[in-house]
C-alpha atoms as a PDB file:
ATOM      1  CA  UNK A   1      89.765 105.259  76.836  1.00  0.00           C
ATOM      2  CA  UNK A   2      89.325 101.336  77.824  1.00  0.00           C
ATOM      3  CA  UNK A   3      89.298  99.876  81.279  1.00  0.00           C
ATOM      4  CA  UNK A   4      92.404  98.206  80.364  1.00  0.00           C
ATOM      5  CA  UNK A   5      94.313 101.682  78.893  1.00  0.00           C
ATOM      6  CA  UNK A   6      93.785 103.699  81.926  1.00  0.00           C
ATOM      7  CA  UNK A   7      95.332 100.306  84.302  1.00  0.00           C
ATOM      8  CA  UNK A   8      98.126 100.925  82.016  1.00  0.00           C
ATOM      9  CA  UNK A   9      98.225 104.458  81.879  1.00  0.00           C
ATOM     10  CA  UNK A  10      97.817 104.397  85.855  1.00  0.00           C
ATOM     11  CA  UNK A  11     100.521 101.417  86.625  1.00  0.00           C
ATOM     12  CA  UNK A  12     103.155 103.092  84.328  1.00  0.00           C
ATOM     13  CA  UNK A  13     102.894 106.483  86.499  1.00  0.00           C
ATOM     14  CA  UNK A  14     103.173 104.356  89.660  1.00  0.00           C
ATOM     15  CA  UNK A  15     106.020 101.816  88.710  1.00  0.00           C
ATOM     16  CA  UNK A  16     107.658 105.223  87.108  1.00  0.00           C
ATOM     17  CA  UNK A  17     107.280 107.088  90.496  1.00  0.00           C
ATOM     18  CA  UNK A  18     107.821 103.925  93.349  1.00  0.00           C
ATOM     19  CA  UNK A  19     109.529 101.135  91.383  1.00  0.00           C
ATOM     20  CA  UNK A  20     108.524  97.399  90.597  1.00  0.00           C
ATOM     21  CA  UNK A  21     109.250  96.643  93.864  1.00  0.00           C
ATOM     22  CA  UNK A  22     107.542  99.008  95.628  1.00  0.00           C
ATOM     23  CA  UNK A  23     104.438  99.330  93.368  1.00  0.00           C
ATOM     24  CA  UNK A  24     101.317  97.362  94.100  1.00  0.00           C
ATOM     25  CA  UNK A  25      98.296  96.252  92.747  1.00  0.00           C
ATOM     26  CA  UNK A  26      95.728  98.294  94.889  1.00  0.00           C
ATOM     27  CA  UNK A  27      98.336 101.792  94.033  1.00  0.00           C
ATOM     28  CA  UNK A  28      97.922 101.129  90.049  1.00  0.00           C
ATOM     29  CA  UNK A  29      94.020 100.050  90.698  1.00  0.00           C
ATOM     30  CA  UNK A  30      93.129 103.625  92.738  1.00  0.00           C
ATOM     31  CA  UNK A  31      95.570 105.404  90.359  1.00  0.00           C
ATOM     32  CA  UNK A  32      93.280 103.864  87.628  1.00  0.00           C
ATOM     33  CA  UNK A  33      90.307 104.710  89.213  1.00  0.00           C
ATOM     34  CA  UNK A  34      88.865 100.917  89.137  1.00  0.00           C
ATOM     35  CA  UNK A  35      88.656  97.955  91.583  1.00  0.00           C
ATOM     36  CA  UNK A  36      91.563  95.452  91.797  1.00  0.00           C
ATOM     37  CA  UNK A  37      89.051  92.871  90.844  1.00  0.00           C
ATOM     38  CA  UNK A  38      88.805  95.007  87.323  1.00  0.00           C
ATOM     39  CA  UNK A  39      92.398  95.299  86.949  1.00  0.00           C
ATOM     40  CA  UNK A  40      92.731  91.155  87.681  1.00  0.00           C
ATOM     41  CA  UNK A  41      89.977  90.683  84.699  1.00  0.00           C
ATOM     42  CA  UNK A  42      93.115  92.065  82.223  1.00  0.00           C
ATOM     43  CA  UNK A  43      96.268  90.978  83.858  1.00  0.00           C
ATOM     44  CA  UNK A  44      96.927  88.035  86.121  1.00  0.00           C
ATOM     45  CA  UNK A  45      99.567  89.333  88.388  1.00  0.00           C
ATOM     46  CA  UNK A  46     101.682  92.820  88.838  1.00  0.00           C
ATOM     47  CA  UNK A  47     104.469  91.346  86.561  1.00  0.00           C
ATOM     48  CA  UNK A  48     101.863  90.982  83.716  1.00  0.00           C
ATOM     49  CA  UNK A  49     101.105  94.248  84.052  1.00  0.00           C
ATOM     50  CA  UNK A  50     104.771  95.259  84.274  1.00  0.00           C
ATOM     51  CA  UNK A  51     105.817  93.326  80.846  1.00  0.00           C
ATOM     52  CA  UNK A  52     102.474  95.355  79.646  1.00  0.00           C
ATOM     53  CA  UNK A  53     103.663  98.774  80.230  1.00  0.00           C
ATOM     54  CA  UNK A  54     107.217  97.285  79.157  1.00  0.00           C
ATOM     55  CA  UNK A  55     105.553  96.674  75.580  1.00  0.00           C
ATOM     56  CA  UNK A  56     102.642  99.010  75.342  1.00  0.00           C
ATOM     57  CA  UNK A  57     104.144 102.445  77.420  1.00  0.00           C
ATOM     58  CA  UNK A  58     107.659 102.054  76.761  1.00  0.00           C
ATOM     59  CA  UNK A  59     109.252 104.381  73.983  1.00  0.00           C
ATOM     60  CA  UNK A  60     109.522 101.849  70.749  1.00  0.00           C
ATOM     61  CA  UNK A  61     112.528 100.694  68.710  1.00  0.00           C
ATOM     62  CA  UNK A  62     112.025 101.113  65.071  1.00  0.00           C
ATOM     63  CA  UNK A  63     111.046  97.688  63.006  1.00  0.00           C
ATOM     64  CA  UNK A  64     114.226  96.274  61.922  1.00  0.00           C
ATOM     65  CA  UNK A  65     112.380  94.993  58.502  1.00  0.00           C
ATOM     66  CA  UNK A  66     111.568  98.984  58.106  1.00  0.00           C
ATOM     67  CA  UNK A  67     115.432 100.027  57.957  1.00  0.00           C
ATOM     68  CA  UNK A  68     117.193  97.527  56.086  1.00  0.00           C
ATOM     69  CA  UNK A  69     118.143  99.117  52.552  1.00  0.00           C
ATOM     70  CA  UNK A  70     116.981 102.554  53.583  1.00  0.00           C
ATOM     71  CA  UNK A  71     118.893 105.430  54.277  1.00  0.00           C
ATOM     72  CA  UNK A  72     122.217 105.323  55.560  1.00  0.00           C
ATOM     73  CA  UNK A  73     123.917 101.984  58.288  1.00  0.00           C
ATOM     74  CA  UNK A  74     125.304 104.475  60.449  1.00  0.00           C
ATOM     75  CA  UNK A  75     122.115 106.844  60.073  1.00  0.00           C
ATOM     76  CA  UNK A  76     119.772 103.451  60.751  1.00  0.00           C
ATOM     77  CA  UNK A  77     121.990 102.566  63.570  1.00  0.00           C
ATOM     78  CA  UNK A  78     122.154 105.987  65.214  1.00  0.00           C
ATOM     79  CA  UNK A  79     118.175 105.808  65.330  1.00  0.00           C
ATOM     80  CA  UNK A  80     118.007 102.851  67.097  1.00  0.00           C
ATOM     81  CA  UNK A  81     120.527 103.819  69.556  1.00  0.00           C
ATOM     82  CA  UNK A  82     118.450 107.140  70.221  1.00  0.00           C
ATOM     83  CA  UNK A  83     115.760 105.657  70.547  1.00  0.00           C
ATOM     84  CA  UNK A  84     117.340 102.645  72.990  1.00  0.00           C
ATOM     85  CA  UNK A  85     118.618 105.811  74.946  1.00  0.00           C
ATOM     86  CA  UNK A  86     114.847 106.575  75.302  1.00  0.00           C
ATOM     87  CA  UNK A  87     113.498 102.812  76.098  1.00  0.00           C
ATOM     88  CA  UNK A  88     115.997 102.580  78.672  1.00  0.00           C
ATOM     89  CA  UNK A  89     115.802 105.932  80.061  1.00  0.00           C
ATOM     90  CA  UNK A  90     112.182 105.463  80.947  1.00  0.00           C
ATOM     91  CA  UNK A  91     111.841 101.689  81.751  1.00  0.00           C
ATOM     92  CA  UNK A  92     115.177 101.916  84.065  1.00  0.00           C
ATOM     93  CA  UNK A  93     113.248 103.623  86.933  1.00  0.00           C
ATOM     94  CA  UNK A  94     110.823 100.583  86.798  1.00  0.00           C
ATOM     95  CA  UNK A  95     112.764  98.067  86.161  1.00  0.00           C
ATOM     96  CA  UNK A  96     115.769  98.790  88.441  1.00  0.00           C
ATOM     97  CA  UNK A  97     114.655  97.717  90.979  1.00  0.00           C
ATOM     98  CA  UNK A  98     113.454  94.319  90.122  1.00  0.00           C
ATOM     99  CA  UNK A  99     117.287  93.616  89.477  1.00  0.00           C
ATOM    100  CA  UNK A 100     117.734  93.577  94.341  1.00  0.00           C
ATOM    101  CA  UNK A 101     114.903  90.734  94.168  1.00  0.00           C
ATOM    102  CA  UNK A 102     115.448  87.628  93.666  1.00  0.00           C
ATOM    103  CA  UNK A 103     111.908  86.745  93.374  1.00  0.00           C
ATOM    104  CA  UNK A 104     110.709  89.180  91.165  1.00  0.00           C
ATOM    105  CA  UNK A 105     114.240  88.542  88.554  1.00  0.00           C
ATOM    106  CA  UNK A 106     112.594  85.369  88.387  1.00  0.00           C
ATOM    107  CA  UNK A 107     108.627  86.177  88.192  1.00  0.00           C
ATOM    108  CA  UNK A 108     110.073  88.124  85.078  1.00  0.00           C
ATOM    109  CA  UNK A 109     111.994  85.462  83.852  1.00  0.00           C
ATOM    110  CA  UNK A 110     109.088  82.974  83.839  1.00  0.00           C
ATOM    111  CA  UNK A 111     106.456  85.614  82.317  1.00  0.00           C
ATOM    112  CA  UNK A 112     109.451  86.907  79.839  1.00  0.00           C
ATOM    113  CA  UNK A 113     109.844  82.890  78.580  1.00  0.00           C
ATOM    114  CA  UNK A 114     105.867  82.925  77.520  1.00  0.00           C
ATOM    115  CA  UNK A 115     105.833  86.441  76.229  1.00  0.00           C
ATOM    116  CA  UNK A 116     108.762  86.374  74.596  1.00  0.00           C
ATOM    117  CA  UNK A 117     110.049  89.720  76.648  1.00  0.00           C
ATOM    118  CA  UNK A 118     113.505  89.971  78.708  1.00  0.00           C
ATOM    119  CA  UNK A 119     116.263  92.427  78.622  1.00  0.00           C
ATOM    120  CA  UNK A 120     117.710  90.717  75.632  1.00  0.00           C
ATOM    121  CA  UNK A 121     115.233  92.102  73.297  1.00  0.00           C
ATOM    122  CA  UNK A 122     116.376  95.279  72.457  1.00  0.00           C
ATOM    123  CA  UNK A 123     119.572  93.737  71.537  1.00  0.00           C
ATOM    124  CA  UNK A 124     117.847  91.275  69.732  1.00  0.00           C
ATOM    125  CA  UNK A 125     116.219  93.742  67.952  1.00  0.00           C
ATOM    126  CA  UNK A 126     119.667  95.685  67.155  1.00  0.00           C
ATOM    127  CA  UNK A 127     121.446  92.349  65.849  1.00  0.00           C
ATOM    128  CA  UNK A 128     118.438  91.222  63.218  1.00  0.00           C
ATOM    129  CA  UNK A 129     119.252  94.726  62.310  1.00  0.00           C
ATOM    130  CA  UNK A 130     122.818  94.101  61.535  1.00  0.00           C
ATOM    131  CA  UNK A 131     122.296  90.865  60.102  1.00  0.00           C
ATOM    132  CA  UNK A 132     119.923  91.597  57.489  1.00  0.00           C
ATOM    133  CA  UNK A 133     122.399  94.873  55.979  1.00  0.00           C
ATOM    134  CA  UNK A 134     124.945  91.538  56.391  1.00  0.00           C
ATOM    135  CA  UNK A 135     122.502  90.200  53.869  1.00  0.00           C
ATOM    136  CA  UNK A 136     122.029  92.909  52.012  1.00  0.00           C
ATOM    137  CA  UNK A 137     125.343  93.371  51.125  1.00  0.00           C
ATOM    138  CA  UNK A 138     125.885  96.884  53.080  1.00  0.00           C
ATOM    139  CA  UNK A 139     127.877  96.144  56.119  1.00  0.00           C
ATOM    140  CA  UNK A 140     130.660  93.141  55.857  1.00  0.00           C
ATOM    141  CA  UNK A 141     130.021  89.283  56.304  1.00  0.00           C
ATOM    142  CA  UNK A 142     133.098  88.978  58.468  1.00  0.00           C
ATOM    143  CA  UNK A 143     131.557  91.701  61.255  1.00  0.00           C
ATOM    144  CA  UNK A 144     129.674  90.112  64.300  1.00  0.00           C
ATOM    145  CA  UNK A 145     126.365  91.659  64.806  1.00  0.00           C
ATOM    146  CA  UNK A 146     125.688  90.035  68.217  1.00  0.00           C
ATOM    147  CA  UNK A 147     128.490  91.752  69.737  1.00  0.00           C
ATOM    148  CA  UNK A 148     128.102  94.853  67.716  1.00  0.00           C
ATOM    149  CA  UNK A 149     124.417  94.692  69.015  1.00  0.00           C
ATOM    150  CA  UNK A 150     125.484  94.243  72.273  1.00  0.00           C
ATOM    151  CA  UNK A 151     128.174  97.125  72.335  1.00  0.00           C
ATOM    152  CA  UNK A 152     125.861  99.639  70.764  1.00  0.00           C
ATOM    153  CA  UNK A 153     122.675  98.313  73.376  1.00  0.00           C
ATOM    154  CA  UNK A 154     124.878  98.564  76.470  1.00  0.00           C
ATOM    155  CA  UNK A 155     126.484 102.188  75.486  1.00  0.00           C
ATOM    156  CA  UNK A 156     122.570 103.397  75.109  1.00  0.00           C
ATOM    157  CA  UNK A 157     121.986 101.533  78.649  1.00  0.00           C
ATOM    158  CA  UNK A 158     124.796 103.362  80.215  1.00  0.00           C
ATOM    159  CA  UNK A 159     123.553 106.211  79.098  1.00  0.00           C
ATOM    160  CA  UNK A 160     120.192 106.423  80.546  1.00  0.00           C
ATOM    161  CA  UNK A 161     121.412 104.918  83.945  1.00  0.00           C
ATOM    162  CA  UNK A 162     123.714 108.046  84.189  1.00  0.00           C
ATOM    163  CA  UNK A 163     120.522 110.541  83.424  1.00  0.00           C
ATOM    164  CA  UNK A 164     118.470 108.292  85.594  1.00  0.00           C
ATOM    165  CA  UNK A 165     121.203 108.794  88.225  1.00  0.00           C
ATOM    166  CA  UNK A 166     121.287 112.227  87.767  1.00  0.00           C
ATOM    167  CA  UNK A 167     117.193 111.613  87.610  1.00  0.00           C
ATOM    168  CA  UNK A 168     117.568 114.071  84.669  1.00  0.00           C
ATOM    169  CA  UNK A 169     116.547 113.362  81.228  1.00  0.00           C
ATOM    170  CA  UNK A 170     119.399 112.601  78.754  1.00  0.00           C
ATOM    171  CA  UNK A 171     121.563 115.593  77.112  1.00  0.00           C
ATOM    172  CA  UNK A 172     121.634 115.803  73.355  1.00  0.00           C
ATOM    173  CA  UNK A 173     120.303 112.230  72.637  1.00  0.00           C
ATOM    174  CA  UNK A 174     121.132 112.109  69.196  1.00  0.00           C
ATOM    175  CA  UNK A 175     125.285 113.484  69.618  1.00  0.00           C
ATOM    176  CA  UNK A 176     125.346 111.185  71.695  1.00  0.00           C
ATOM    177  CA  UNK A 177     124.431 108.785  69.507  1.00  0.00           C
ATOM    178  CA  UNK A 178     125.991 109.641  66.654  1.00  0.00           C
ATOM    179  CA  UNK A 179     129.123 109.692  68.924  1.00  0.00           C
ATOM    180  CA  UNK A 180     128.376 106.062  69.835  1.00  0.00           C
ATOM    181  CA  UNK A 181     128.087 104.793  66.598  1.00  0.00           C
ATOM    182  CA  UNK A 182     130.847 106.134  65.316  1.00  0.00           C
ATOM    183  CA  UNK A 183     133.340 104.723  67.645  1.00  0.00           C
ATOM    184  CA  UNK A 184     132.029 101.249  66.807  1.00  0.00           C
ATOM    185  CA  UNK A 185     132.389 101.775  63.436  1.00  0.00           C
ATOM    186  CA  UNK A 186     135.270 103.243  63.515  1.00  0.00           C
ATOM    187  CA  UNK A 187     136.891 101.775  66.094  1.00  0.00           C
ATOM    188  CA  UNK A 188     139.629 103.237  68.173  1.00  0.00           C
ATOM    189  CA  UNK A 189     142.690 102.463  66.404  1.00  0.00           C
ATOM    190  CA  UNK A 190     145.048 104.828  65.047  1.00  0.00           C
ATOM    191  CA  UNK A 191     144.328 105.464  60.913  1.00  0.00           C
ATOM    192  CA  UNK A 192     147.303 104.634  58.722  1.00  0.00           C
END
């Protein structure tokens, strides 16, 4: 395993276990087993190495290019949701606590512009979803994927902050999907 691996190996354990906010530089470099100067030769600053583990450590959402035409919407969208449930579930505990400082909301903005990172991603990733079954001729032109992105993003987010209240891991990930996606399908209207 590279120099580089183990840093991120090491600084996901720490931010996991202490927070952003609370995590330093010289914890993630004597977790990794190197200097600080090593760990400065791969990443300029703790919130480079944060949007690292973010990319590299996180659970993954499935390629949105990957899903279009395949299976079944709901089915497509009730993987991405699961796995959003996971994402959040272990990046909240890290990243929650960048949300009470002001200066590190902004450190992440600025490295988030240049990397092209920032909590709107996964949603991001959700809506190209959505727009290319638009495309594709399997969900309806008149539906609007940003806010159906959103909708389905922010139930998976909810989620994961209740397990990572409850600092257990979430219950039956995939009901609970399925549960989600079916509502915004469906809706909540009375059938006729």
């Amino acid at each position: 395993m590279s120099a580089r691996e183990r840093i991120l190996d090491a600084a996901a354990e720490v931010m996991r276990t202490k927070g952003l906010v609370e995590t330093t530089t010289r914890e993630i470099a004597r977790a990794a087993g190197c200097s600080e100067a090593l760990l400065y030769k791969y990443f300029s600053d703790k919130q480079h190495i944060f949007t690292a583990v973010l990319k590299e450590r996180m659970p993954r959402l499935s390629s949105p290019e990957a899903l279009v035409g395949e299976g079944s919407f709901a089915d497509n969208l009730t993987t991405l949701v699961a796995e959003l449930v996971a994402f959040y579930r272990e990046s909240f505990p890290i990243a929650a606590s960048m949300l009470g400082s002001a200066s590190l909301r902004a450190a992440h903005r600025a490295s988030a512009g240049t990397t092209g990172g920032g909590p709107q991603v996964p949603a991001l990733i959700v809506q190209q979803y959505i727009e290319r079954e638009v495309s594709a001729g399997r969900v309806d032109a008149a539906a609007d994927p940003a806010v159906a992105a959103r909708v389905l993003t922010g139930a998976a987010l909810f989620e994961a902050l209740q397990a990572a209240y409850a600092d257990e891991s979430p219950t039956d990930t995939r009901a609970r999907a399925v549960a989600i996606v079916n509502t915004t399908l469906h809706g909540l209207l009375e059938r006729r």
